[in-house]
Protein backbone atom coordinates (compact mmCIF):
# COMPACT_ATOMS: atom_id res chain seq x y z
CA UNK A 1 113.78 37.31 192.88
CA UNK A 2 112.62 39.00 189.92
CA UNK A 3 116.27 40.28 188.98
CA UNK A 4 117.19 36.43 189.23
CA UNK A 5 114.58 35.36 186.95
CA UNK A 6 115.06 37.30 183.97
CA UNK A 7 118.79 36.58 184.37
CA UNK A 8 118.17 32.56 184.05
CA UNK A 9 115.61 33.81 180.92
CA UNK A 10 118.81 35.33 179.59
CA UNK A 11 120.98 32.14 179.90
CA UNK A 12 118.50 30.33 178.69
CA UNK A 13 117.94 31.93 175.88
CA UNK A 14 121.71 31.97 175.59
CA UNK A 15 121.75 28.83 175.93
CA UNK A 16 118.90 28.17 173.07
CA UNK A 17 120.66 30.21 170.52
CA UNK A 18 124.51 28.07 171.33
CA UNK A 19 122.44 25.11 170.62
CA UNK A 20 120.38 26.15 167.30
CA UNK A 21 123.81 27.29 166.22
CA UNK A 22 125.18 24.06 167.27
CA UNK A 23 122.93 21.94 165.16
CA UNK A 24 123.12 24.09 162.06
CA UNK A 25 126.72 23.20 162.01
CA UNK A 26 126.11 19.34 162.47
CA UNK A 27 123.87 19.67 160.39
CA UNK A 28 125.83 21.47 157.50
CA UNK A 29 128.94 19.00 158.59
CA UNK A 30 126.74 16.44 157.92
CA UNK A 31 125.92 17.38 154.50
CA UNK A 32 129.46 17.78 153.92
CA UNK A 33 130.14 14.42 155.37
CA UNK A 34 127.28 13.00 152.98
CA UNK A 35 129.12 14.91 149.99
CA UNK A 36 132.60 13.21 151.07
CA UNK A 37 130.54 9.52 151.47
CA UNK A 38 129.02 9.79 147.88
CA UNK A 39 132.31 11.80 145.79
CA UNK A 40 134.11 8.20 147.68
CA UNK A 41 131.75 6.13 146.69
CA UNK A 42 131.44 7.51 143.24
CA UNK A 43 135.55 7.13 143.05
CA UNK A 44 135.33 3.64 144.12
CA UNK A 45 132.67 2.53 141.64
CA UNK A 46 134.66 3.96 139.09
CA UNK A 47 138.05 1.84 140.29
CA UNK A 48 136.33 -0.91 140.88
CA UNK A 49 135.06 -0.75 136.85
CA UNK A 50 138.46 0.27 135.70
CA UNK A 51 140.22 -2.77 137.35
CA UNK A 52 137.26 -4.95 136.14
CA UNK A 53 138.02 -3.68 132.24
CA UNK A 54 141.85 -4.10 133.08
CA UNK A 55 141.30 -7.95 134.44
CA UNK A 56 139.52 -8.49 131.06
CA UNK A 57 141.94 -7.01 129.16
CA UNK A 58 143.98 -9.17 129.99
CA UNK A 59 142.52 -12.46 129.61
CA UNK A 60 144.76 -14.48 127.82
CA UNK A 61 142.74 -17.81 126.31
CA UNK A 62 144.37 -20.59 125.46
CA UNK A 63 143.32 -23.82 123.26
CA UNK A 64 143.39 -27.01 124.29
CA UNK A 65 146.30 -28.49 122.88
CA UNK A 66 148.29 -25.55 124.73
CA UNK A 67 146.80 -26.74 127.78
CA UNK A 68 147.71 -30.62 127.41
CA UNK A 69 151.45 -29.11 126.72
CA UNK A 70 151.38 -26.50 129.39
CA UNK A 71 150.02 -29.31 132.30
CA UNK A 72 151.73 -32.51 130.87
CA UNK A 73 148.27 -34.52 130.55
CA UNK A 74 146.92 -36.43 127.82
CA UNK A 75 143.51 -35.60 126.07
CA UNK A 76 141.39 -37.97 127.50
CA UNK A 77 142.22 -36.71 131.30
CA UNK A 78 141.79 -33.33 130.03
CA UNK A 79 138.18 -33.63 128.67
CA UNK A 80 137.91 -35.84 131.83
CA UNK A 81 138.22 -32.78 134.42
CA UNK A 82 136.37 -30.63 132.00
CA UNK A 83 133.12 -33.05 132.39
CA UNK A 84 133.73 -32.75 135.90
CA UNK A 85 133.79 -29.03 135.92
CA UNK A 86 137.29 -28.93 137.70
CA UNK A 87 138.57 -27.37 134.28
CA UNK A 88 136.09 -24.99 132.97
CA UNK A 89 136.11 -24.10 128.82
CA UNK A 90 135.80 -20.36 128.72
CA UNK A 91 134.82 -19.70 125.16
CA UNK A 92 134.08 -22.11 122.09
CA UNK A 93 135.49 -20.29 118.64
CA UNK A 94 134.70 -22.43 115.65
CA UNK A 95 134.52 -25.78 117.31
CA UNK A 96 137.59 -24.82 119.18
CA UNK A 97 137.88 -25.00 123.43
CA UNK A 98 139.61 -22.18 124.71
CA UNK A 99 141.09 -22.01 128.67
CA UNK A 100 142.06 -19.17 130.24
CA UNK A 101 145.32 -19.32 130.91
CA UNK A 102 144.59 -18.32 134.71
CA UNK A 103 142.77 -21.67 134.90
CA UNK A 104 145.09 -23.56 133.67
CA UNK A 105 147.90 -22.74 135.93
CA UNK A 106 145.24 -22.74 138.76
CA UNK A 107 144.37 -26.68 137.70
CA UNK A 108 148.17 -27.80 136.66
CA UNK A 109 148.83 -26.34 140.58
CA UNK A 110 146.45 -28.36 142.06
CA UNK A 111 146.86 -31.34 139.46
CA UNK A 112 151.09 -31.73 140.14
CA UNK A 113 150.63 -30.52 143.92
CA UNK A 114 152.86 -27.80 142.82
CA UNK A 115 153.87 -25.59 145.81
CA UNK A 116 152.64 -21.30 145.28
């Protein structure tokens, strides 16, 4: 009986030591795993900003006269949807009204009923 005992003491200690060793290594695994998460996270901030400075980059504003050409409507309807907020000015430069041109192809779509 005694023989049996210390035997089970043995596994069990065994068995103790598998398991500390098994939780040091999810536990380093999960400080790598942490590392991976934030070096991701850190990439995709830095993406995000770089397609956010690209996008304004290329902002291309146009004045108003360009936009009565570029949809085919007369002044009047134009500052008509802009007091309506369906046309939005983007910037005012010396008494000017600037669109951006993404606007404007977004409205003259919707405007015409012009298919994507």
């Amino acid at each position: 009986m005694k023989r049996t005992l210390m035997a089970i003491c043995r596994y069990l200690i065994r068995i103790i030591r598998l398991l500390h060793e098994l939780s040091a290594k999810a536990a380093h695994r999960e400080t790598e795993i942490i590392h991976i998460l934030t070096a991701i996270r850190k990439e995709h901030t830095d993406l995000k900003q770089q397609l956010a400075n690209q996008m304004e980059q290329e902002i291309i504003y146009r004045d108003a006269e360009y936009a009565i050409e570029f949809i085919g409507i007369s002044e009047s309807t134009l500052a008509r949807h802009q007091r309506k907020g369906v046309l939005v000015v983007a910037k005012i430069d010396k008494g000017k009204r600037y669109f951006k041109q993404q606007d404007l192809e977004r409205f003259k779509k919707n405007y015409w009923n012009l298919p994507d």
